[in-house]
N, C-alpha and C. Protein backbone atom coordinates (compact mmCIF):
# COMPACT_ATOMS: atom_id res chain seq x y z
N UNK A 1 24.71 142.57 54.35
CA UNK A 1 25.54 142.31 53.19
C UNK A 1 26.87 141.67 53.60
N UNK A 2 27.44 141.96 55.07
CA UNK A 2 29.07 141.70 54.89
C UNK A 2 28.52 140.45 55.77
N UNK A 3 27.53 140.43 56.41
CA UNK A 3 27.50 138.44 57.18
C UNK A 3 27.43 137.45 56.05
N UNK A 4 26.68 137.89 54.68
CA UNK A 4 26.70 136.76 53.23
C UNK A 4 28.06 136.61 52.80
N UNK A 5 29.18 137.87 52.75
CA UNK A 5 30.27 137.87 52.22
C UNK A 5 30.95 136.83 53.14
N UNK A 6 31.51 136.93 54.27
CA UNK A 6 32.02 136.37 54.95
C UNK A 6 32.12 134.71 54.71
N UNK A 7 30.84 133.92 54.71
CA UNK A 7 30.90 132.41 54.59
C UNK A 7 32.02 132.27 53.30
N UNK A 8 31.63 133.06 51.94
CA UNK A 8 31.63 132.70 50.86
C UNK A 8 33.22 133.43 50.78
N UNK A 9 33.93 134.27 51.48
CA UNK A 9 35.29 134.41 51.68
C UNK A 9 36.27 133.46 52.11
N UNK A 10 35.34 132.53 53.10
CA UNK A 10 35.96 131.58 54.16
C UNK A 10 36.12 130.40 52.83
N UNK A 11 34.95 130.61 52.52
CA UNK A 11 34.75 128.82 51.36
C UNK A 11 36.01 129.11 50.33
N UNK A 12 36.11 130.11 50.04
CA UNK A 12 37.04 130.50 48.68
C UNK A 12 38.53 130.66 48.63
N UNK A 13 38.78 130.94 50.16
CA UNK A 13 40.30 130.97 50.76
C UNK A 13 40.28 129.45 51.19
N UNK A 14 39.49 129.10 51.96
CA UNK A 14 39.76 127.87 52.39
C UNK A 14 40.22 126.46 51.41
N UNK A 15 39.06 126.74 50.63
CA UNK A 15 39.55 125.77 49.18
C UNK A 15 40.89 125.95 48.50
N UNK A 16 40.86 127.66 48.55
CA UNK A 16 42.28 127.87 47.85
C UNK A 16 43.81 127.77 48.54
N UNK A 17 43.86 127.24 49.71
CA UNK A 17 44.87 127.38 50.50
C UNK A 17 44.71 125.40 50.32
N UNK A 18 44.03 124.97 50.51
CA UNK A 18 44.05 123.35 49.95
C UNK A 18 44.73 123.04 48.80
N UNK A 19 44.17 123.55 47.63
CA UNK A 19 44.57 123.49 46.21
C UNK A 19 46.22 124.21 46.13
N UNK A 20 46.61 125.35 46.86
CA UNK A 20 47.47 125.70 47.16
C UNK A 20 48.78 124.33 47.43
N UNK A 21 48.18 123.63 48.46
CA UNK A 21 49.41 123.08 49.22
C UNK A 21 49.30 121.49 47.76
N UNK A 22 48.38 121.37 47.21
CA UNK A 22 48.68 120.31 46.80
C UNK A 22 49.15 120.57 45.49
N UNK A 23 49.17 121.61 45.11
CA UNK A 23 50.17 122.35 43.88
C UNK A 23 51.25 122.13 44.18
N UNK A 24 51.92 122.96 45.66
CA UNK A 24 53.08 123.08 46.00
C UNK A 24 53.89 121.80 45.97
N UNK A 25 52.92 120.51 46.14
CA UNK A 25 53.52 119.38 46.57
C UNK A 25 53.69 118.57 45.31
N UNK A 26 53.00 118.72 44.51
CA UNK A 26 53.19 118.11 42.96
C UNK A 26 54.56 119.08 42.34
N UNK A 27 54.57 120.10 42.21
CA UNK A 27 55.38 121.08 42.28
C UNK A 27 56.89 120.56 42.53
N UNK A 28 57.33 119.96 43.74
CA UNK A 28 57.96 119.82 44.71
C UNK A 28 58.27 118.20 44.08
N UNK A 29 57.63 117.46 43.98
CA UNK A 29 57.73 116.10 43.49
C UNK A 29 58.49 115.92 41.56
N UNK A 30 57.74 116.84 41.23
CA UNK A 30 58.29 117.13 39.67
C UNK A 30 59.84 117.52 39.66
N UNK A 31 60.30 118.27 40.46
CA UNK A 31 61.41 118.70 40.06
C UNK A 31 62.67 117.65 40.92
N UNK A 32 62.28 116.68 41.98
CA UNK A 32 62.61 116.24 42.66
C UNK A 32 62.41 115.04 41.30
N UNK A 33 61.53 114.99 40.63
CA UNK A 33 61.71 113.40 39.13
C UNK A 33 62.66 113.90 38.54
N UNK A 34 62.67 115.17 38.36
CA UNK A 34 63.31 115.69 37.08
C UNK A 34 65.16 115.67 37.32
N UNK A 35 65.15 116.15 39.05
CA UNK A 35 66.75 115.76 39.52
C UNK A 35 67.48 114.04 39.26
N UNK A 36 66.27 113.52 39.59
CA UNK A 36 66.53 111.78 39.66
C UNK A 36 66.91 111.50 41.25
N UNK A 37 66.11 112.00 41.92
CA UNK A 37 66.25 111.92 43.40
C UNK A 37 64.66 111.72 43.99
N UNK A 38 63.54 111.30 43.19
CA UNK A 38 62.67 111.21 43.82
C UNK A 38 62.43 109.96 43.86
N UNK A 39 62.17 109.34 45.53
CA UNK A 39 62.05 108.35 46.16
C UNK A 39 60.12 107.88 46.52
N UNK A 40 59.37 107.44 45.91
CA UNK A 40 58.22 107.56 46.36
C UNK A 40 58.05 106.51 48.41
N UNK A 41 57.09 107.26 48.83
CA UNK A 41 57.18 106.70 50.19
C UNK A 41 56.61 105.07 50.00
N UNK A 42 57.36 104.47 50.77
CA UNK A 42 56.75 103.46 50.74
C UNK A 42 55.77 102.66 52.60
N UNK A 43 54.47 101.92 52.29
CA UNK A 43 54.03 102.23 53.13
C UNK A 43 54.14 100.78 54.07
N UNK A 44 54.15 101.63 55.46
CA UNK A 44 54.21 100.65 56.61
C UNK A 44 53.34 98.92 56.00
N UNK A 45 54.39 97.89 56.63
CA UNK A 45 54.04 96.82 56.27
C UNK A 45 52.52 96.86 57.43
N UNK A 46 51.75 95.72 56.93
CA UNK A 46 50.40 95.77 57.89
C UNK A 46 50.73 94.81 58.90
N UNK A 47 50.86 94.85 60.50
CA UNK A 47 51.03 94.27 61.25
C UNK A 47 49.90 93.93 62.40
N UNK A 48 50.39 93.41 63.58
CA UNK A 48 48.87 93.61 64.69
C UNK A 48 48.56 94.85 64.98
N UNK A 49 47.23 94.86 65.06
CA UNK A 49 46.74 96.27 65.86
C UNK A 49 46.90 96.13 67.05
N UNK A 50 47.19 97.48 67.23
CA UNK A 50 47.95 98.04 68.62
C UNK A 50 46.49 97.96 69.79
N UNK A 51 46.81 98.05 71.10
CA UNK A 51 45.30 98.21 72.13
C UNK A 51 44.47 99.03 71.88
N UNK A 52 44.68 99.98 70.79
CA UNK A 52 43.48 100.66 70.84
C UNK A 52 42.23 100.44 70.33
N UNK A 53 42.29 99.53 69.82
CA UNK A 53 40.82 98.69 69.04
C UNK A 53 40.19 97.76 70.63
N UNK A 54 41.15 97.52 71.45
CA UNK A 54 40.82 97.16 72.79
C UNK A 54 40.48 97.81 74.10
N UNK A 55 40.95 99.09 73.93
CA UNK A 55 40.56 99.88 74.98
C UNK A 55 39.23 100.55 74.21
N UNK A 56 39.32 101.14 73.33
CA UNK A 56 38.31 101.46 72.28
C UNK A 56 37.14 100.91 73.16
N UNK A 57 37.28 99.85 72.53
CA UNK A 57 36.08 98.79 72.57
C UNK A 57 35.36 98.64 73.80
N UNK A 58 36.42 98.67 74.78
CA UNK A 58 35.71 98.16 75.82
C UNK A 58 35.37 99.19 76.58
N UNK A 59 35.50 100.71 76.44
CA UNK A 59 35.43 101.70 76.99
C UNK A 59 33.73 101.87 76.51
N UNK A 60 33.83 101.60 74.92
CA UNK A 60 32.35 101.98 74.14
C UNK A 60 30.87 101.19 74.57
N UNK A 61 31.77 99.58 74.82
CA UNK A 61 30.82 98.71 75.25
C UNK A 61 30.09 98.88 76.65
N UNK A 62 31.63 99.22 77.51
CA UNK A 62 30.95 99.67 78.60
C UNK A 62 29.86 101.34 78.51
N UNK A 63 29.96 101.97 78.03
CA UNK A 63 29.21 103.39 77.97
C UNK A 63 27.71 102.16 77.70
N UNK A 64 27.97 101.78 76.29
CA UNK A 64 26.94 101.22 75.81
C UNK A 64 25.99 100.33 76.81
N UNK A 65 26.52 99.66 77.30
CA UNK A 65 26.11 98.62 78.26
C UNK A 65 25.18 99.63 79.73
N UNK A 66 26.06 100.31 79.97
CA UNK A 66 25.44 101.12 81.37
C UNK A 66 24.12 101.62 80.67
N UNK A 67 24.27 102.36 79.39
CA UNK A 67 23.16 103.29 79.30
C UNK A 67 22.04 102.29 78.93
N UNK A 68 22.44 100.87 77.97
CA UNK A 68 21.15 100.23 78.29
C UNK A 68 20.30 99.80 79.64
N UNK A 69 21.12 99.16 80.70
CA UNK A 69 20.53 99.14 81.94
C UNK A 69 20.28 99.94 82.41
N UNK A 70 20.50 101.11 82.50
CA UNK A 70 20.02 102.25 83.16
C UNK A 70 18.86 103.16 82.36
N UNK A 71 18.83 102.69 81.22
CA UNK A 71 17.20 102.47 80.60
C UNK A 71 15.94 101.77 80.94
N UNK A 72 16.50 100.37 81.30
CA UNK A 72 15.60 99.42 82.08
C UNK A 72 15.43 99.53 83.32
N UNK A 73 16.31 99.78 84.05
CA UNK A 73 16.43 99.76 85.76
C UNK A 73 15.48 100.83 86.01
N UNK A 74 15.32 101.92 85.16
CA UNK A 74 14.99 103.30 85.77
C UNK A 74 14.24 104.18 84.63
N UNK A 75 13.89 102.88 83.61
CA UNK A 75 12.85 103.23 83.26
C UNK A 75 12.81 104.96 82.67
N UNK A 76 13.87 105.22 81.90
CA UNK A 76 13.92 106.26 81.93
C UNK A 76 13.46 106.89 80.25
N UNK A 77 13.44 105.63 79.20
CA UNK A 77 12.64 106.11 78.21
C UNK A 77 13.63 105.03 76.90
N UNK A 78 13.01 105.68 75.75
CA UNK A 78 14.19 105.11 74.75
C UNK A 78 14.95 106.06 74.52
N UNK A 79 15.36 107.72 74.82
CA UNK A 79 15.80 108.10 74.82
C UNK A 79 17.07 108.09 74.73
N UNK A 80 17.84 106.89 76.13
CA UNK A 80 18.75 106.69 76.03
C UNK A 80 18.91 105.28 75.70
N UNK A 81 18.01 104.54 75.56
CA UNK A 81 18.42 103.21 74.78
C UNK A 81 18.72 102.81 73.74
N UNK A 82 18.60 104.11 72.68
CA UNK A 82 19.31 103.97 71.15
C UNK A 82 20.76 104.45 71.13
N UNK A 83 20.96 105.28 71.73
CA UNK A 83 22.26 105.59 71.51
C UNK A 83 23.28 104.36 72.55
N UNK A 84 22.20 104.01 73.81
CA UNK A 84 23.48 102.99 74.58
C UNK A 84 23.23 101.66 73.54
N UNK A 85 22.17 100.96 72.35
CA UNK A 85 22.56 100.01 71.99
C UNK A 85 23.41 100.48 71.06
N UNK A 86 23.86 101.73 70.12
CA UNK A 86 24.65 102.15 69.29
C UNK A 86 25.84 102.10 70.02
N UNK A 87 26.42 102.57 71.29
CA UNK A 87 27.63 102.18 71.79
C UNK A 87 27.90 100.43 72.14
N UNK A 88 27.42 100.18 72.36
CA UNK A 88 27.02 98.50 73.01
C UNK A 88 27.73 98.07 71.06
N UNK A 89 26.83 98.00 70.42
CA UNK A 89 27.38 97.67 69.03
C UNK A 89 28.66 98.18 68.58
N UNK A 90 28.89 99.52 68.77
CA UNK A 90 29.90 99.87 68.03
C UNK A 90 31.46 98.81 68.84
N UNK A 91 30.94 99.23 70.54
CA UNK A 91 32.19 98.32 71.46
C UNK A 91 32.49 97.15 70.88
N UNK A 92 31.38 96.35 70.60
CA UNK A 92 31.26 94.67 70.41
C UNK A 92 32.26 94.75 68.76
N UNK A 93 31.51 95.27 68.11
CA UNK A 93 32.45 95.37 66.88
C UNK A 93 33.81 95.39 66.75
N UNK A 94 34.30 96.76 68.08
CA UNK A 94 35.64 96.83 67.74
C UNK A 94 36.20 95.39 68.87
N UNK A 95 35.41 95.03 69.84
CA UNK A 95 36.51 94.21 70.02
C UNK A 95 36.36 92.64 69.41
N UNK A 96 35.60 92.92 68.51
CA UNK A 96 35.37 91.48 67.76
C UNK A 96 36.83 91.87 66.32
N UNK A 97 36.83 92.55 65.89
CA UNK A 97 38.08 93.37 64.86
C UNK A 97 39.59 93.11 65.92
N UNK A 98 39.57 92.89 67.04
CA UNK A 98 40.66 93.00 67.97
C UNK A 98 41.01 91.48 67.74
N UNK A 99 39.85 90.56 68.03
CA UNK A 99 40.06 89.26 68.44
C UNK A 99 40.16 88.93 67.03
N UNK A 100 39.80 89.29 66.48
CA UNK A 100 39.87 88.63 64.82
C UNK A 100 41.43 88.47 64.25
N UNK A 101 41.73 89.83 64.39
CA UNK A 101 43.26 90.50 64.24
C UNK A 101 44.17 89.48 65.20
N UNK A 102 43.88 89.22 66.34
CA UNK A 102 44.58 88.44 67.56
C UNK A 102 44.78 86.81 66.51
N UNK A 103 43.95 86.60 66.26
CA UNK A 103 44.43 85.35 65.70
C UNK A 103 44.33 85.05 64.63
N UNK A 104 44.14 86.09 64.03
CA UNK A 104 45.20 85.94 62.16
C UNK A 104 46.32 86.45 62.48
N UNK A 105 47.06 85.89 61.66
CA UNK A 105 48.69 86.00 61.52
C UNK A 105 48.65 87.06 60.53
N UNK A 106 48.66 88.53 60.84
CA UNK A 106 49.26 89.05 59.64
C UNK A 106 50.47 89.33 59.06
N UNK A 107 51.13 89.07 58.28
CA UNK A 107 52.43 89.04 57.35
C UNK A 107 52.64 90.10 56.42
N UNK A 108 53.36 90.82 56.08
CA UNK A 108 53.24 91.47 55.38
C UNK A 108 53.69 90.45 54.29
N UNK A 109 53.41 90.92 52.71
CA UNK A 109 54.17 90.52 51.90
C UNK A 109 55.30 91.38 51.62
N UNK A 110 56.60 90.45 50.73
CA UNK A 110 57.62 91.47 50.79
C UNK A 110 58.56 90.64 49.30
């Protein structure tokens, strides 16, 4: 009986400590309209992406890349050849999003 209670304690606090903070924060925003002091955030202009779409990438490609040859070399099954062409793809992606980004000019508008 108390291992069923437990999940359904966790689900019910957990939700309610969510709903909690986003009360508090509407809460918090209302009275901050109502002073005439509320500033809404405004968000970072969009600029280049930083190396991590490059280290990313080439960290993934490489995983990806080894585990395909080392599928073939050694014959070791498809086991690991779906998940190394899933890294192999995911790498290529991000550093194709890198190079893309590299030579568009992004601007913010303003």
């Amino acid at each position: 009986m108390a291992s069923t209670l437990i999940p359904i304690f966790g689900i019910v606090f957990g939700c309610g400590i969510a709903l909690l903070a986003i009360w508090t924060e509407y809460r918090r925003d209302r009275a901050l309209i109502e002073k005439g002091l509320y500033q809404p955030e405004k968000p970072e202009p969009a600029g280049f992406p930083d190396r991590g779409f490059l280290v990313t990438g080439s960290i993934l490609g490489g995983i990806g890349i080894a585990l395909v040859v080392s599928t073939f070399v050694f014959q070791i099954g498809k086991a690991t050849g779906i998940p190394g062409f899933i890294f192999l793809f995911i790498g290529v992606a991000l550093l194709m999003i890198y190079s893309a980004a590299k030579k568009k000019e992004i601007t913010p508008k303003d």
